[in-house]
PDB file of N, CA and C in Angstrom:
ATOM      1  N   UNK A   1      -3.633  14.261 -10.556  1.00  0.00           N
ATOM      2  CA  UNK A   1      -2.450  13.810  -9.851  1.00  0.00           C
ATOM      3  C   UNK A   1      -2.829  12.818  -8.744  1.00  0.00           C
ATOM      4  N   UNK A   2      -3.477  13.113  -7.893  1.00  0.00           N
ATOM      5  CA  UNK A   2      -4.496  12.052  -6.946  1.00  0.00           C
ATOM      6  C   UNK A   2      -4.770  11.025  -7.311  1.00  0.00           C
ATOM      7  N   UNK A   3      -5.439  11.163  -8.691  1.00  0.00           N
ATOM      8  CA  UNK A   3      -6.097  10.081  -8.937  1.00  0.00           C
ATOM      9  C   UNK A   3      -4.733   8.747  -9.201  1.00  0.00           C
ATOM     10  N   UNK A   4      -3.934   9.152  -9.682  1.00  0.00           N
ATOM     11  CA  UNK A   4      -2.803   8.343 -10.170  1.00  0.00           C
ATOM     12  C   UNK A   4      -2.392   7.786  -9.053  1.00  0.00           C
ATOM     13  N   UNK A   5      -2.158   8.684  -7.947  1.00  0.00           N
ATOM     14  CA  UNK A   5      -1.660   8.191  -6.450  1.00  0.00           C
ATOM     15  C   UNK A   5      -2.358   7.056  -6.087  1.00  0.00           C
ATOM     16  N   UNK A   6      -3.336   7.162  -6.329  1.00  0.00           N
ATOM     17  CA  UNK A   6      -4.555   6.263  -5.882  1.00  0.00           C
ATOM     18  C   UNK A   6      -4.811   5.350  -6.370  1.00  0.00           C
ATOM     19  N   UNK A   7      -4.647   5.258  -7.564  1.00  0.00           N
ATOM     20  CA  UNK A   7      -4.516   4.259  -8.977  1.00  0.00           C
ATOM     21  C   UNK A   7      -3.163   3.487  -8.957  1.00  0.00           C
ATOM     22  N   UNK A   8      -2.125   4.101  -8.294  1.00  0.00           N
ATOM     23  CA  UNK A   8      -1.005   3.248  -8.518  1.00  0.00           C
ATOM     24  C   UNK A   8      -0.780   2.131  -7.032  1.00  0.00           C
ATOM     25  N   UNK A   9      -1.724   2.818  -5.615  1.00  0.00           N
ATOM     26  CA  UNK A   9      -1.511   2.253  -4.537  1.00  0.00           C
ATOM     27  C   UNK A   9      -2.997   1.191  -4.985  1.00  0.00           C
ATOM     28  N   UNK A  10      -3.812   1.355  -5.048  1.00  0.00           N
ATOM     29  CA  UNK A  10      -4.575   0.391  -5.612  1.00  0.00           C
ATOM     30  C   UNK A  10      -4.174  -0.908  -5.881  1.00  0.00           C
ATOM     31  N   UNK A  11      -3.196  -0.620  -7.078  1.00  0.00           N
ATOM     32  CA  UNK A  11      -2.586  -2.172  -7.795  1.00  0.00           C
ATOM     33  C   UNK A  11      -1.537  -2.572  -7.005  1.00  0.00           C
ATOM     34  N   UNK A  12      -0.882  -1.701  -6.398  1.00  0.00           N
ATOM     35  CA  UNK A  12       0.191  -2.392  -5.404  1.00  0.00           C
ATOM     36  C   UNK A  12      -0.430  -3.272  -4.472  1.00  0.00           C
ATOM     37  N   UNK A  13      -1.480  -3.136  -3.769  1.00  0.00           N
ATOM     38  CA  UNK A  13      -1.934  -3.612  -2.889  1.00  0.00           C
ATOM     39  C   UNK A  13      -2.562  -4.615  -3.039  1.00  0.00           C
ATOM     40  N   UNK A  14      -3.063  -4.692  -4.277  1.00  0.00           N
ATOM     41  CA  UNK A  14      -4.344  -5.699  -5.212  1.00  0.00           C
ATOM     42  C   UNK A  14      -3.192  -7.188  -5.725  1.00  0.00           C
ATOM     43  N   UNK A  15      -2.526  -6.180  -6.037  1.00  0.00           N
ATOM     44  CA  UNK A  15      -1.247  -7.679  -6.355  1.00  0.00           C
ATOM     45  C   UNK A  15      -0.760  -8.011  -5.140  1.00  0.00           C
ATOM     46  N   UNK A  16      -0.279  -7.161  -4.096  1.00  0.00           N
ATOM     47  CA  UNK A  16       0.010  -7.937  -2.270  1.00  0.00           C
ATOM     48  C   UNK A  16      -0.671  -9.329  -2.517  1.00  0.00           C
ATOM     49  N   UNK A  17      -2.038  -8.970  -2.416  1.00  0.00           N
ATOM     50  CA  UNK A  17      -2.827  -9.320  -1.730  1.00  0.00           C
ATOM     51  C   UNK A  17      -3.119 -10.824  -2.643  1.00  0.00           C
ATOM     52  N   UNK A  18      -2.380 -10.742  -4.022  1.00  0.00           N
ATOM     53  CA  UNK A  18      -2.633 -11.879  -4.810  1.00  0.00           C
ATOM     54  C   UNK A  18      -3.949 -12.243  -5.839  1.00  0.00           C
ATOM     55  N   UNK A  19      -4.792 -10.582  -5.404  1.00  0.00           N
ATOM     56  CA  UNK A  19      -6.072 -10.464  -6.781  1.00  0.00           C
ATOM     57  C   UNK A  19      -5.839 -10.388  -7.899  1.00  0.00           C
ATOM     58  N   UNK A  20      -6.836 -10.866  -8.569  1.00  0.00           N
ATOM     59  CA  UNK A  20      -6.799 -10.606  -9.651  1.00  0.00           C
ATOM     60  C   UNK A  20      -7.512  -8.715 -10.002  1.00  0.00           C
ATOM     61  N   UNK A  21      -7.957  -8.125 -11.094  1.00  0.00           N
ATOM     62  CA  UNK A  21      -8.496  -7.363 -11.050  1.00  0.00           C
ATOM     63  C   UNK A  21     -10.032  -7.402 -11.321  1.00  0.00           C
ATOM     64  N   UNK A  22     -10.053  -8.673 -11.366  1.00  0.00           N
ATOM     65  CA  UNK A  22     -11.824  -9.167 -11.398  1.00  0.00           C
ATOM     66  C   UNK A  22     -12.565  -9.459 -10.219  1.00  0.00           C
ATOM     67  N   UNK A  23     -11.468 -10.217  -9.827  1.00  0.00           N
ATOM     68  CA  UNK A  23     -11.356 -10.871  -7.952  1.00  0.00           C
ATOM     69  C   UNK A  23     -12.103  -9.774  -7.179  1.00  0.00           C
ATOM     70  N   UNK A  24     -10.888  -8.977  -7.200  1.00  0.00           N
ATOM     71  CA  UNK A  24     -10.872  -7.201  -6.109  1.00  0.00           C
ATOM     72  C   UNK A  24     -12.359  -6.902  -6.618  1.00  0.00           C
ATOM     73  N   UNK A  25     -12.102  -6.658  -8.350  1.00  0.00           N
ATOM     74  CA  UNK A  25     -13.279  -5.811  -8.472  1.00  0.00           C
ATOM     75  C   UNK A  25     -15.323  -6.396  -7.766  1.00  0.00           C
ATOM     76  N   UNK A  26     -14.896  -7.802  -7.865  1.00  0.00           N
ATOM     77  CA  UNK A  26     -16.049  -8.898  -7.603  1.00  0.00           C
ATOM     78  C   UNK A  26     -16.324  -8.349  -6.040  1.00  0.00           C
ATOM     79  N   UNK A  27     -14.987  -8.413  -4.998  1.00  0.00           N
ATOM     80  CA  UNK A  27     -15.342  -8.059  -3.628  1.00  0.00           C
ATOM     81  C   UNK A  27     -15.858  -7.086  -3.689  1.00  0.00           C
ATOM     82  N   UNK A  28     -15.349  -6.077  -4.611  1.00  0.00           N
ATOM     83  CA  UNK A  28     -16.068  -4.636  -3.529  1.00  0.00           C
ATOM     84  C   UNK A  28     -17.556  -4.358  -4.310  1.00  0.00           C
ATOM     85  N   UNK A  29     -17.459  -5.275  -5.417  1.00  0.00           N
ATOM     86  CA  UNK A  29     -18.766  -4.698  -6.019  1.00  0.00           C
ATOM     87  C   UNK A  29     -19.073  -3.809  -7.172  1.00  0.00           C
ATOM     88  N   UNK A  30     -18.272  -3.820  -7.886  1.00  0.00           N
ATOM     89  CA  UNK A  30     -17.434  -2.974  -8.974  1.00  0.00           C
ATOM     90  C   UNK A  30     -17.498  -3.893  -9.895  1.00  0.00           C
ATOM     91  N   UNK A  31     -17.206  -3.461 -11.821  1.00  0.00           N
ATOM     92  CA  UNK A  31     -16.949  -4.134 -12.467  1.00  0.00           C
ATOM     93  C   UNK A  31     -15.503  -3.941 -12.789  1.00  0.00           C
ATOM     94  N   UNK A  32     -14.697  -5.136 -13.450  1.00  0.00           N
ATOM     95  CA  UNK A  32     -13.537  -5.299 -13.391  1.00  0.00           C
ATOM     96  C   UNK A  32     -12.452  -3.871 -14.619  1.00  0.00           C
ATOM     97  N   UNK A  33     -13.695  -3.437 -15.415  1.00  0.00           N
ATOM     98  CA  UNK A  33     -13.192  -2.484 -16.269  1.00  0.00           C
ATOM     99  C   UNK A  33     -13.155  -1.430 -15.553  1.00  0.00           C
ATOM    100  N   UNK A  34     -14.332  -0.953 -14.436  1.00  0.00           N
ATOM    101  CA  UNK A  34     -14.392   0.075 -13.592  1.00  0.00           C
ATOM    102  C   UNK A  34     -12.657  -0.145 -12.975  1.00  0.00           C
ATOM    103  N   UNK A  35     -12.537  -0.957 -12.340  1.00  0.00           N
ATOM    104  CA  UNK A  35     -11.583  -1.384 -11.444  1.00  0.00           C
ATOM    105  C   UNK A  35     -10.483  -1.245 -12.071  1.00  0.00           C
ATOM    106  N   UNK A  36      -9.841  -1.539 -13.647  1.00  0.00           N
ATOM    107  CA  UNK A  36      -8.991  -0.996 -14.084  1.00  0.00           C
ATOM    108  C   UNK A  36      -9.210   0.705 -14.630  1.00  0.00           C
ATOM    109  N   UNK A  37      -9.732   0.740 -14.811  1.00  0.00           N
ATOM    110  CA  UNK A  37      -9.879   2.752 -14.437  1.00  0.00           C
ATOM    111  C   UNK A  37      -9.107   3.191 -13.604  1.00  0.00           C
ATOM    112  N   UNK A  38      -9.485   2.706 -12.299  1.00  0.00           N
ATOM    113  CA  UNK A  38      -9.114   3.268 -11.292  1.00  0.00           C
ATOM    114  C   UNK A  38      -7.716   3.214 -11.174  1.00  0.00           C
ATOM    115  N   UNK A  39      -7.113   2.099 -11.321  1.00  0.00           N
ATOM    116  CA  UNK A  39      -5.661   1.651 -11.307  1.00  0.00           C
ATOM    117  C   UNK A  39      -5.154   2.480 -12.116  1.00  0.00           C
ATOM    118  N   UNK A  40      -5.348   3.088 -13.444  1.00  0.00           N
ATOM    119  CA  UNK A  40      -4.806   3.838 -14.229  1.00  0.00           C
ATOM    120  C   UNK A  40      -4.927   5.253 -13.986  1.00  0.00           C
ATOM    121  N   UNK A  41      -5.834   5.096 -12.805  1.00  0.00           N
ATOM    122  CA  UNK A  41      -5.987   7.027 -12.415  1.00  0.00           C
ATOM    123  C   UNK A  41      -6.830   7.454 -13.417  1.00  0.00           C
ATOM    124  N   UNK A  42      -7.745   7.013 -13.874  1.00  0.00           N
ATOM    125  CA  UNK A  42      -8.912   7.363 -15.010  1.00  0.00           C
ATOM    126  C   UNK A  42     -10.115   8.025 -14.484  1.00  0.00           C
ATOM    127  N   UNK A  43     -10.080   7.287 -13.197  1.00  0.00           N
ATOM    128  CA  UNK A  43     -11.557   7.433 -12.104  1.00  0.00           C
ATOM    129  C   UNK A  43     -11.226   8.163 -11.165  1.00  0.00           C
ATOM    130  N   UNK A  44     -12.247   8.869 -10.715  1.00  0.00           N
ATOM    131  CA  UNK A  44     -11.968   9.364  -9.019  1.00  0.00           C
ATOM    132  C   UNK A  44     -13.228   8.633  -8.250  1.00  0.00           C
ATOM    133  N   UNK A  45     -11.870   7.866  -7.530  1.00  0.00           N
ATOM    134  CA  UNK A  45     -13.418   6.941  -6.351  1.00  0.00           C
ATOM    135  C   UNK A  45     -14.233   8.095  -5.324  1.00  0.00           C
ATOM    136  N   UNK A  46     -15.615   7.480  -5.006  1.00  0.00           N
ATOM    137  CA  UNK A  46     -15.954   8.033  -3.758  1.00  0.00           C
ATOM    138  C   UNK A  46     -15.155   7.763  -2.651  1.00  0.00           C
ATOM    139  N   UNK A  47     -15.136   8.611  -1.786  1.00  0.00           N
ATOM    140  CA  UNK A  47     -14.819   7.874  -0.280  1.00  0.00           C
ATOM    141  C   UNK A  47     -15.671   6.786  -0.119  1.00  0.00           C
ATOM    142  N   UNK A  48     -16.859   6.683  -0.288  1.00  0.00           N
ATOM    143  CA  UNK A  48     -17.672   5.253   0.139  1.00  0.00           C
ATOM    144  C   UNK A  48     -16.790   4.314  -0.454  1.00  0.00           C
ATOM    145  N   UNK A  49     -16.435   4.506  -1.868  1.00  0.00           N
ATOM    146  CA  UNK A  49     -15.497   3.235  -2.564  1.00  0.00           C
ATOM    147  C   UNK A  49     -14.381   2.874  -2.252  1.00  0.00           C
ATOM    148  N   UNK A  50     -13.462   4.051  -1.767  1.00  0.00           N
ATOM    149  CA  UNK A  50     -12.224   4.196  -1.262  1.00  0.00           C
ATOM    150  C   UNK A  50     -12.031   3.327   0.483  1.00  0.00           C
ATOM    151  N   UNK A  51     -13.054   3.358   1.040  1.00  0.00           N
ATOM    152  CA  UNK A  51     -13.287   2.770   2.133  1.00  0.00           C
ATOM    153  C   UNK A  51     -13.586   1.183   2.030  1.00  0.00           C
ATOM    154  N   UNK A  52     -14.951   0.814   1.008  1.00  0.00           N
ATOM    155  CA  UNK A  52     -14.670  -0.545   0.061  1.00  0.00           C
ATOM    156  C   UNK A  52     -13.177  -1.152   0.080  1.00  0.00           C
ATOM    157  N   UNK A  53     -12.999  -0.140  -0.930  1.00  0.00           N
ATOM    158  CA  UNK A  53     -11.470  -0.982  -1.590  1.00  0.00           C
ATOM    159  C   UNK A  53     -10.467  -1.704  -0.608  1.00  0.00           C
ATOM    160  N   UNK A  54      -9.882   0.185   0.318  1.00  0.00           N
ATOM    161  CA  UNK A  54      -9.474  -0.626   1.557  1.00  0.00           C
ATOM    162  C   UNK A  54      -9.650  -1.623   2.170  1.00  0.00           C
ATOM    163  N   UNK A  55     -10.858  -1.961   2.405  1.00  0.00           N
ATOM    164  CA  UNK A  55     -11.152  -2.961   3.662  1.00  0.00           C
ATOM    165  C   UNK A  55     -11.127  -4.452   3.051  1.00  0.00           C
ATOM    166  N   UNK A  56     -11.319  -4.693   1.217  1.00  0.00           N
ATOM    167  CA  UNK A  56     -11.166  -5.603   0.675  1.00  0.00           C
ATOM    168  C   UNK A  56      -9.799  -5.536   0.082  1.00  0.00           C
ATOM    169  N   UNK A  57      -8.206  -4.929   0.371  1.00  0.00           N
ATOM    170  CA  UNK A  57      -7.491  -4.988   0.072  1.00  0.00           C
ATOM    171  C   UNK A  57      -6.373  -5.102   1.604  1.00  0.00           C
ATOM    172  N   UNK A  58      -7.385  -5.179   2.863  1.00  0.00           N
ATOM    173  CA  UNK A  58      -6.686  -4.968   4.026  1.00  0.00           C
ATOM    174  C   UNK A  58      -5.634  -4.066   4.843  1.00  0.00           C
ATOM    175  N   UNK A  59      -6.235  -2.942   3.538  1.00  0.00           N
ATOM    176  CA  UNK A  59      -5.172  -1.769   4.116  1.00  0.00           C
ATOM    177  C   UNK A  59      -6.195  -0.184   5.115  1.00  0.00           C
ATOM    178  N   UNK A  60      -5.319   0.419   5.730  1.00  0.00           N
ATOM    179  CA  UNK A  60      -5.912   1.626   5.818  1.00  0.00           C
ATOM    180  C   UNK A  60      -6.080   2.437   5.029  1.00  0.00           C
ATOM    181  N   UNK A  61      -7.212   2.845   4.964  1.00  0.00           N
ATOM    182  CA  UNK A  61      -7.673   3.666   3.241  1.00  0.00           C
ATOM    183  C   UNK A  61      -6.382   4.863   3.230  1.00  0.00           C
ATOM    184  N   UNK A  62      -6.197   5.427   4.548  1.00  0.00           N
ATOM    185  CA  UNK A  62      -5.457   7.006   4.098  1.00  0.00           C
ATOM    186  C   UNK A  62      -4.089   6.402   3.145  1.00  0.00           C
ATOM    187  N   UNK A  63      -3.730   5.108   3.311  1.00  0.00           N
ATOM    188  CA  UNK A  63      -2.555   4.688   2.822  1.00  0.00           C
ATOM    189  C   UNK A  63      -2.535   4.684   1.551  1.00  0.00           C
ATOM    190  N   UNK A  64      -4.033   4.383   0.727  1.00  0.00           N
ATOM    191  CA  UNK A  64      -3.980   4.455  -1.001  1.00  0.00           C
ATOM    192  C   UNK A  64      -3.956   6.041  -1.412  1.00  0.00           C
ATOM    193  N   UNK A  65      -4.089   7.242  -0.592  1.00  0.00           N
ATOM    194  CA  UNK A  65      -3.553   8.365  -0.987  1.00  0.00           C
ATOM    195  C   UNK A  65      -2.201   8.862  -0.868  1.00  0.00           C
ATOM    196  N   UNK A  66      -1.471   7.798  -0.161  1.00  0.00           N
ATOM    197  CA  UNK A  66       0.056   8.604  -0.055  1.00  0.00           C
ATOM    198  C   UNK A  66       0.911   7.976  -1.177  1.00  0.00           C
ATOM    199  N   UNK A  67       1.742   8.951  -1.723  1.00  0.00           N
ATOM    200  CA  UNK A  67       2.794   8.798  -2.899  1.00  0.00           C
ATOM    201  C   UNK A  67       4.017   8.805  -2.045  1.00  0.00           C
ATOM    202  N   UNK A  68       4.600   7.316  -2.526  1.00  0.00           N
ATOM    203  CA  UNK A  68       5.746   7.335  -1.859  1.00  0.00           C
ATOM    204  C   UNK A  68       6.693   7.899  -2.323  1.00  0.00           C
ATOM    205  N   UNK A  69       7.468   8.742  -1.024  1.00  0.00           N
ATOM    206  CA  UNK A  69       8.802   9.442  -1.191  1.00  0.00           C
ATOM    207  C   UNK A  69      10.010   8.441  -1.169  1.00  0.00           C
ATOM    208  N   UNK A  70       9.471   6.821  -1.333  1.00  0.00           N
ATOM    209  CA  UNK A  70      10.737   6.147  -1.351  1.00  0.00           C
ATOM    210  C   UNK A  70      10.901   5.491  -2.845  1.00  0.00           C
ATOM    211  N   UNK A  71      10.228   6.458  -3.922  1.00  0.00           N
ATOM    212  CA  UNK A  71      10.323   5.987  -5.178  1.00  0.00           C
ATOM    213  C   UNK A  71      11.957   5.388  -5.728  1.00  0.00           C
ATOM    214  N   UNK A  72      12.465   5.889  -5.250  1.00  0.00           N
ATOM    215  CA  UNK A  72      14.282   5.941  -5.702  1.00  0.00           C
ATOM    216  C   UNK A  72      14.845   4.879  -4.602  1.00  0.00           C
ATOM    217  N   UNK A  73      14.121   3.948  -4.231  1.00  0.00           N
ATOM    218  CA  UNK A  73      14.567   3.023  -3.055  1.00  0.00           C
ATOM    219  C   UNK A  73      14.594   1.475  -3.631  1.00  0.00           C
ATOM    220  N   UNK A  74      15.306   0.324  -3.383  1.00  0.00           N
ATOM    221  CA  UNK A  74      15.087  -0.780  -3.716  1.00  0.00           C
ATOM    222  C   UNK A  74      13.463  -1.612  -3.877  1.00  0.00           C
ATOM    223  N   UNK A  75      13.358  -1.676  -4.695  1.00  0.00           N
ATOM    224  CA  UNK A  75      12.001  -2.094  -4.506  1.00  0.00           C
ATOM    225  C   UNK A  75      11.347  -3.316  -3.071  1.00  0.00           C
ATOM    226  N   UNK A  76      12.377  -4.059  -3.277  1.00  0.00           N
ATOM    227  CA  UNK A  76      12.339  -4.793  -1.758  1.00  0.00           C
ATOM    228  C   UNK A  76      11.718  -4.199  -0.614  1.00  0.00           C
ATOM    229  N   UNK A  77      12.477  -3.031  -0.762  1.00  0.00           N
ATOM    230  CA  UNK A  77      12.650  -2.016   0.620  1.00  0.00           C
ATOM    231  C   UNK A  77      10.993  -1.021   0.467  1.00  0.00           C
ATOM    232  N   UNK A  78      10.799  -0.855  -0.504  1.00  0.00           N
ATOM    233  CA  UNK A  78       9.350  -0.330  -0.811  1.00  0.00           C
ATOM    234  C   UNK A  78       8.555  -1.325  -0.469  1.00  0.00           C
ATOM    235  N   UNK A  79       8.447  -2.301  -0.835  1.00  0.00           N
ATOM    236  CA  UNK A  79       7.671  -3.748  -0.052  1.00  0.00           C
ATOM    237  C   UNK A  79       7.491  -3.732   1.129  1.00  0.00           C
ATOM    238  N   UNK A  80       8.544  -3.533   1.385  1.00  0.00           N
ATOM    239  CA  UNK A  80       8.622  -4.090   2.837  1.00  0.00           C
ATOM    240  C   UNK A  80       8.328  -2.810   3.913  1.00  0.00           C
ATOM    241  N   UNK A  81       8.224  -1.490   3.269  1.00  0.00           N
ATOM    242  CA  UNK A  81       7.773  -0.631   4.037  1.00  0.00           C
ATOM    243  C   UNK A  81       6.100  -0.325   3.738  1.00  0.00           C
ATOM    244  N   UNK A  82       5.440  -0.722   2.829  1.00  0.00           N
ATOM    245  CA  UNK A  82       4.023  -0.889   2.979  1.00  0.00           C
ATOM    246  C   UNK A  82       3.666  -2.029   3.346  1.00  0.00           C
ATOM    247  N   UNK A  83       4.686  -2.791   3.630  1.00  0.00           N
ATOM    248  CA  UNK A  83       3.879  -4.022   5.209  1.00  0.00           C
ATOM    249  C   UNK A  83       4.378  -3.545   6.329  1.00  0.00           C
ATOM    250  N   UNK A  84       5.145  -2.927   6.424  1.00  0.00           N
ATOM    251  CA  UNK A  84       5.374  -2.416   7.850  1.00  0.00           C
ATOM    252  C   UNK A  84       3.600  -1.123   8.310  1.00  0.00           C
ATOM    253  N   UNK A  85       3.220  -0.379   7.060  1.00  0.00           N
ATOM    254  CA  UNK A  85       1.842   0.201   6.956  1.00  0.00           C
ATOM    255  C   UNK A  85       1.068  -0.477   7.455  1.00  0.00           C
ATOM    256  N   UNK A  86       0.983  -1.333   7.281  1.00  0.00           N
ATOM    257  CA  UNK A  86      -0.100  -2.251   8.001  1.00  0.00           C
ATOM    258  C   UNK A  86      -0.126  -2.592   8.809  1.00  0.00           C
ATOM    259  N   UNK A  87       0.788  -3.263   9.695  1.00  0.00           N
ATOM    260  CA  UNK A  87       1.325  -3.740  10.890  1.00  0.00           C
ATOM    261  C   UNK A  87       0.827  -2.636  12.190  1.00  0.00           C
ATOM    262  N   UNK A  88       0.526  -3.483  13.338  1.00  0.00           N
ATOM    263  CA  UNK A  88      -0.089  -2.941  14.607  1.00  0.00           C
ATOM    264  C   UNK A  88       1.175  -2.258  15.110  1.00  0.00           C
ATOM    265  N   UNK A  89       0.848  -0.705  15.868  1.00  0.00           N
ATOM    266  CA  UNK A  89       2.217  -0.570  16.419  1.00  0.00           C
ATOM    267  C   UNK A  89       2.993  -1.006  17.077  1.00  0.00           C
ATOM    268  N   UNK A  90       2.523  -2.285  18.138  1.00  0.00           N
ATOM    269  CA  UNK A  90       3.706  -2.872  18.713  1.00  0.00           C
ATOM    270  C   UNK A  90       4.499  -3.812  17.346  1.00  0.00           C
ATOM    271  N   UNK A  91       4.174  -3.774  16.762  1.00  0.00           N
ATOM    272  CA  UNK A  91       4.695  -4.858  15.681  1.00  0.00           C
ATOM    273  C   UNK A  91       5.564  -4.102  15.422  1.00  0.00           C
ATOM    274  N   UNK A  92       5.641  -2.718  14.901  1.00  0.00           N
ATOM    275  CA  UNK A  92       6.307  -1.632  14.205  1.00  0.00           C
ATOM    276  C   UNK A  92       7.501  -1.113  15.098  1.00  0.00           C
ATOM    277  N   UNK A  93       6.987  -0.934  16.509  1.00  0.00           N
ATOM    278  CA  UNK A  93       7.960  -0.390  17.726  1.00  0.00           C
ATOM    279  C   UNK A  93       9.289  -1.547  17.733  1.00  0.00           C
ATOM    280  N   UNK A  94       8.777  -2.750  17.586  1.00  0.00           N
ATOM    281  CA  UNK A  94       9.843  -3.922  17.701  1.00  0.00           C
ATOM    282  C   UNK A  94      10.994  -3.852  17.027  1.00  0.00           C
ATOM    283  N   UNK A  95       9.816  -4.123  15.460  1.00  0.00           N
ATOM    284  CA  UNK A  95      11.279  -3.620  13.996  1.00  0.00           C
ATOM    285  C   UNK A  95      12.068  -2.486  13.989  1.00  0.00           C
ATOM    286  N   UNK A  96      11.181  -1.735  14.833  1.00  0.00           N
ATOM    287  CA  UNK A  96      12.371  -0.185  14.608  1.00  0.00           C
ATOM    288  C   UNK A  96      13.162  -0.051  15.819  1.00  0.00           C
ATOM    289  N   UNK A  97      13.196  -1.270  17.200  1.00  0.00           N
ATOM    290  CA  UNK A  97      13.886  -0.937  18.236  1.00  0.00           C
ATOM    291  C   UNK A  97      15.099  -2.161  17.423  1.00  0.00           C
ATOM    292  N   UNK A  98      14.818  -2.717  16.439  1.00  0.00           N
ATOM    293  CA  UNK A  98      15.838  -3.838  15.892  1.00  0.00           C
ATOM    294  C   UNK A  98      16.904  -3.204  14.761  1.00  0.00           C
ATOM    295  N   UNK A  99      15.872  -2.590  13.980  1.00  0.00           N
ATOM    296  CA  UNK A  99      16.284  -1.536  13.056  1.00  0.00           C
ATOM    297  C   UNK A  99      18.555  -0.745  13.446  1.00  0.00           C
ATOM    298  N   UNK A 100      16.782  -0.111  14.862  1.00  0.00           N
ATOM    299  CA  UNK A 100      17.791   0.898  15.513  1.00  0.00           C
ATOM    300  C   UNK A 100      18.998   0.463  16.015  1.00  0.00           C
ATOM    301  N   UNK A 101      19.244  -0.720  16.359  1.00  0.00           N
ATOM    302  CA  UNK A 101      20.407  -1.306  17.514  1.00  0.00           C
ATOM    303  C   UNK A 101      21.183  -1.928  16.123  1.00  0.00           C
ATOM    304  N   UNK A 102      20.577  -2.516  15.104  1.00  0.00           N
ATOM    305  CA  UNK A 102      21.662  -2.638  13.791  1.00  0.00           C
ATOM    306  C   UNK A 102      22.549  -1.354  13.482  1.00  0.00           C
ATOM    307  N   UNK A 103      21.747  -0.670  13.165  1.00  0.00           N
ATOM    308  CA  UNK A 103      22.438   0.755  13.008  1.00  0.00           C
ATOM    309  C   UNK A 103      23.666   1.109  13.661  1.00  0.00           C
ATOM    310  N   UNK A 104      23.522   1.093  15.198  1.00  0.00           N
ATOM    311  CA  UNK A 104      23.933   1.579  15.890  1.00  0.00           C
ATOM    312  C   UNK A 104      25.534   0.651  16.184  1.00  0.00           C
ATOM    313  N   UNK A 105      25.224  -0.620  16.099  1.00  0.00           N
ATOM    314  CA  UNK A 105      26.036  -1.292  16.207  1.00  0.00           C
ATOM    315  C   UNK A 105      26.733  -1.217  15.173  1.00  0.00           C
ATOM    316  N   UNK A 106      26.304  -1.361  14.044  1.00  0.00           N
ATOM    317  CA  UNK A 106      27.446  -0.288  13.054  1.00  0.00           C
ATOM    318  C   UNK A 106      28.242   0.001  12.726  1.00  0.00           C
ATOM    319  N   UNK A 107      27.491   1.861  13.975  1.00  0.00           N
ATOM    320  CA  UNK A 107      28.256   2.838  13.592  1.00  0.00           C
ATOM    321  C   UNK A 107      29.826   2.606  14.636  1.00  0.00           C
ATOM    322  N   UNK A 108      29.513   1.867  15.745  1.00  0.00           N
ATOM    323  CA  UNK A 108      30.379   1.145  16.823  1.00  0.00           C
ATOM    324  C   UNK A 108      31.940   0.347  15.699  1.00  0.00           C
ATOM    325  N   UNK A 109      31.398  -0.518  14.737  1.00  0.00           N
ATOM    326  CA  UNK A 109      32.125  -1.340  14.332  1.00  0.00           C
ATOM    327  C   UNK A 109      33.198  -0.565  13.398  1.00  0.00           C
ATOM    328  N   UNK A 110      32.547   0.767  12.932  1.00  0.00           N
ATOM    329  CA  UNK A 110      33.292   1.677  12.130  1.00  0.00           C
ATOM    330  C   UNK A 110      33.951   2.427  12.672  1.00  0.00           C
TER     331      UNK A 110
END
């Protein structure tokens, strides 16, 4: 089940980022068949690799283990909440003090 989690945030991130799966696999040092393994949840990386991958995919590693609970969400909106993952927290505090005052204004207009 992991492994799939891991395999599916993998390619999300690998396509972000505009790799190919030869590309990715070339950075971290991997061969490109290894590298589709992984995407398919075939493999279980080391943490040493998992730390690799991350840092050549520009994400925080804990992020290729989480399964999103926003599967049933616009895909847009899934996008756009694993770049908000990345983002420094003042970056994050901003969008969600902008977020929040849309909302709110709203619930005012209703």
């Amino acid at each position: 089940m992991i492994q799939k989690i891991v395999g599916k945030n993998i390619r999300y991130y690998r396509i972000q980022k505009g790799f190919s799966q030869k590309k990715a696999a070339s950075l971290v040092g991997i061969t490109s068949s290894y590298w589709g393994y992984l995407e398919r949840g075939q493999k279980n990386p080391s943490i040493e690799l998992v730390a690799m991958i991350s840092k050549v995919l520009g994400v925080k590693a804990y992020l290729l283990f989480i399964e999103s609970p926003a599967e049933s969400l616009p895909e847009e909106i899934v996008h756009y909440l694993h770049l908000l993952n990345c983002m420094e927290d003042k970056h994050i505090d901003f969008i969600l003090t902008v977020i929040k005052a849309y909302i709110n204004l709203q619930k005012i207009q209703k």
